[in-house]
C-alpha atoms as a PDB file:
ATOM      1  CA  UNK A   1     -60.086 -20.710 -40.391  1.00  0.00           C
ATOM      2  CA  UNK A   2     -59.880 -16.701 -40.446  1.00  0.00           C
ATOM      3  CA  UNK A   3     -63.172 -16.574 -38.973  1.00  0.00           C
ATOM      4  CA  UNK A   4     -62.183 -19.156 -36.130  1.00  0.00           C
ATOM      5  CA  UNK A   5     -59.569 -17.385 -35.446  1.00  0.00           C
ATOM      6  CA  UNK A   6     -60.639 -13.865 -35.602  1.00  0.00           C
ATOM      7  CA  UNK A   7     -63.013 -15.387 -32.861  1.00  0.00           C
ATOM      8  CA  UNK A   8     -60.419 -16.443 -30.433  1.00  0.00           C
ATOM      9  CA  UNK A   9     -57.742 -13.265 -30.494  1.00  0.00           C
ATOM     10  CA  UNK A  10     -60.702 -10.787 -29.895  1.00  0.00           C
ATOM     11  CA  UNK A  11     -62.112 -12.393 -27.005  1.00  0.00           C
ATOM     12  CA  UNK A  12     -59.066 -10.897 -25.002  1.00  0.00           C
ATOM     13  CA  UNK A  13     -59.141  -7.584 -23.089  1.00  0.00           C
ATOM     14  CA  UNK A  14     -55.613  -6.891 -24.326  1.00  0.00           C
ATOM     15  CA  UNK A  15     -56.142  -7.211 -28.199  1.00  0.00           C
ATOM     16  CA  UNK A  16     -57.481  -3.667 -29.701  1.00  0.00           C
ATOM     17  CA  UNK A  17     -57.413  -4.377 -33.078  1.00  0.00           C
ATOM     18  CA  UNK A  18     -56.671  -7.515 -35.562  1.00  0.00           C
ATOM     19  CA  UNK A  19     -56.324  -7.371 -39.664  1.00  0.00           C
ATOM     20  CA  UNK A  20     -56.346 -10.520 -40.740  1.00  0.00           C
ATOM     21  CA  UNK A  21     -55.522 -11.480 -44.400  1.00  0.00           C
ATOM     22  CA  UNK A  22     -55.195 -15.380 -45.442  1.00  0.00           C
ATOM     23  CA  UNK A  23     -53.084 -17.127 -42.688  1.00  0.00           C
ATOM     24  CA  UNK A  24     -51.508 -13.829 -42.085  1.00  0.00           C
ATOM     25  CA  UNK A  25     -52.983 -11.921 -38.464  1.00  0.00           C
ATOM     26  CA  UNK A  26     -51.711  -8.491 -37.348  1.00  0.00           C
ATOM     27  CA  UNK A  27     -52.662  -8.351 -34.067  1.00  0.00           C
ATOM     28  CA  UNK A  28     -52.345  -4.852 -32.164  1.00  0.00           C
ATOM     29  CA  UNK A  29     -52.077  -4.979 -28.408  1.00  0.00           C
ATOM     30  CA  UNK A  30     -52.512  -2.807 -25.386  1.00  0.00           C
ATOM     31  CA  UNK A  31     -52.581  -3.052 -21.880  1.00  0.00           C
ATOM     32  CA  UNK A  32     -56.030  -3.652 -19.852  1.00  0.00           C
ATOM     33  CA  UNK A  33     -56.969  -0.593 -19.582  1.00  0.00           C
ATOM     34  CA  UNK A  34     -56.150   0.435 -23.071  1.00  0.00           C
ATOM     35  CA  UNK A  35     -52.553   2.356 -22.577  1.00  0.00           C
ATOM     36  CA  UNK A  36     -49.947   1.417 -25.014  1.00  0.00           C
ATOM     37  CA  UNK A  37     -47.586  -1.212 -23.925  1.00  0.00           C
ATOM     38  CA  UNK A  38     -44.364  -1.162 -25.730  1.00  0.00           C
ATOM     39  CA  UNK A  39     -43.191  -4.497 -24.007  1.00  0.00           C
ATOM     40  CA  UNK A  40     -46.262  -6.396 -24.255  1.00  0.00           C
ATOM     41  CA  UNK A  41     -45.658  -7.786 -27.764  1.00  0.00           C
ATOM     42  CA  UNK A  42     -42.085  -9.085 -26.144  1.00  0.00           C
ATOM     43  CA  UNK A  43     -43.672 -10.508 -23.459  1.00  0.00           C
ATOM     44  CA  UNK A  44     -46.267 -12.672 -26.035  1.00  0.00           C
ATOM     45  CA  UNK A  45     -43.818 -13.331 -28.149  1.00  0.00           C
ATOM     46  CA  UNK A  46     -40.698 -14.816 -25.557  1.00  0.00           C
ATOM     47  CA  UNK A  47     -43.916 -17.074 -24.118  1.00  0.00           C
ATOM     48  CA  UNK A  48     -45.812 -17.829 -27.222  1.00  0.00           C
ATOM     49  CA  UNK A  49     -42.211 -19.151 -28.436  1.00  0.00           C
ATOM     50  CA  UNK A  50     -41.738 -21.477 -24.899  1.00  0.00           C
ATOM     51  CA  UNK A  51     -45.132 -23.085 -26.258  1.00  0.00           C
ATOM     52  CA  UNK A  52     -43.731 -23.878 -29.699  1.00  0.00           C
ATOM     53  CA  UNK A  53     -45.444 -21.195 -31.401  1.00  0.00           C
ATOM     54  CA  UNK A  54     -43.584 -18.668 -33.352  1.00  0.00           C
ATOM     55  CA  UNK A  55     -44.333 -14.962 -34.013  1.00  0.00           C
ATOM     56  CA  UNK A  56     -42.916 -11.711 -34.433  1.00  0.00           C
ATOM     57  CA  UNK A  57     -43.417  -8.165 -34.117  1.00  0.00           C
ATOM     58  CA  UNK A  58     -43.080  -6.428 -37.871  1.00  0.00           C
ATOM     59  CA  UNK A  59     -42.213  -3.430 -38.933  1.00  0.00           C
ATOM     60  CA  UNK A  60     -41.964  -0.329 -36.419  1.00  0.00           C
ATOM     61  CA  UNK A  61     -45.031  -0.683 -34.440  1.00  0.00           C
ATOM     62  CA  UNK A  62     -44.122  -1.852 -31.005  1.00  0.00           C
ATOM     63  CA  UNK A  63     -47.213  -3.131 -30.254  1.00  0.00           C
ATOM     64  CA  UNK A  64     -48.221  -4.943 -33.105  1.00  0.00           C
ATOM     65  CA  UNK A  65     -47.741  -9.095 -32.779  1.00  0.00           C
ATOM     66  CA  UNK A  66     -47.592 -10.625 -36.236  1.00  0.00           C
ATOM     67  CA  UNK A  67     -49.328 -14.432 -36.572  1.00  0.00           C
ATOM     68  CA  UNK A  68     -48.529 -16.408 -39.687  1.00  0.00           C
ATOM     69  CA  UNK A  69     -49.217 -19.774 -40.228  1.00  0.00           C
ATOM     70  CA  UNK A  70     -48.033 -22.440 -43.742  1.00  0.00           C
ATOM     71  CA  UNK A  71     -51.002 -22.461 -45.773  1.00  0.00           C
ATOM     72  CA  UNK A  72     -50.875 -26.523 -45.801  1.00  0.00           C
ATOM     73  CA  UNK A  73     -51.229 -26.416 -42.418  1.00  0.00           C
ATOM     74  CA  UNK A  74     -53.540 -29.419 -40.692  1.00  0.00           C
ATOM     75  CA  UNK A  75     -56.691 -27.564 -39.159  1.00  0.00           C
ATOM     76  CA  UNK A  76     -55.461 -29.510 -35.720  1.00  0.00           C
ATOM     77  CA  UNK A  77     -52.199 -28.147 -35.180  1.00  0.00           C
ATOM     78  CA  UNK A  78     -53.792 -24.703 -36.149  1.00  0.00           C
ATOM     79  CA  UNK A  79     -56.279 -25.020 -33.247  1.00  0.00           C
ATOM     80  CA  UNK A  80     -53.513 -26.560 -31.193  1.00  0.00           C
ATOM     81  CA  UNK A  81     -51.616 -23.594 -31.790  1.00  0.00           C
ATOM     82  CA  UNK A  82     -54.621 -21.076 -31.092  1.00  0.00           C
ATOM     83  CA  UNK A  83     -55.358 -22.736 -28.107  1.00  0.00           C
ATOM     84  CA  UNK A  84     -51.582 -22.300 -26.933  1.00  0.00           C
ATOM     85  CA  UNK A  85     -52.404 -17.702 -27.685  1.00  0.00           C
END
C-alpha cells in the first residue's frame, strides 16, 4: 500500500516532498509555484477532517502534513480515504 499511495500524494502540484515509512506519510507541502505556505497544512488538515479523515501537522515544520493510518486497516477504507486527499 506504500507504493499506492506514494503514487497518489505525488501526483499533486502542491506536494514537494513525501517520506513514507509503514502506514506512516510525512508529506511536505508548498504552494503552486513552490513558495512556502505556512497555512496550507491548516487548510488540508480543517478539510481532510470534514471528510472523516484525520491528520496532523508534527513537530515544528509548518508545512509538513503527517498521514497515519492502523496497520489492520481494510485496503478499502485505505483507498476510500486516499481518494478523499
Amino acid at each position: 500500500m506504500s507504493l499506492y499511495l506514494f503514487y497518489i500524494v505525488t501526483k499533486s502540484e502542491i506536494i514537494k516532498s513525501t517520506v513514507i515509512r509503514g502506514f506512516m506519510v510525512y508529506i511536505e507541502m508548498v504552494k503552486d509555484n513552490g513558495e512556502l505556505d505556512k497555512d496550507i497544512v491548516g487548510r488540508t488538515i480543517k478539510e481532510l477532517l470534514r471528510k472523516g479523515v484525520i491528520t496532523y501537522k508534527p513537530g515544528i515544520c509548518d508545512n509538513v502534513l503527517r498521514f497515519m493510518s492502523p496497520l489492520n486497516i481494510p485496503k478499502i477504507l485505505f483507498d476510500r480515504g486516499l481518494q478523499l486527499f
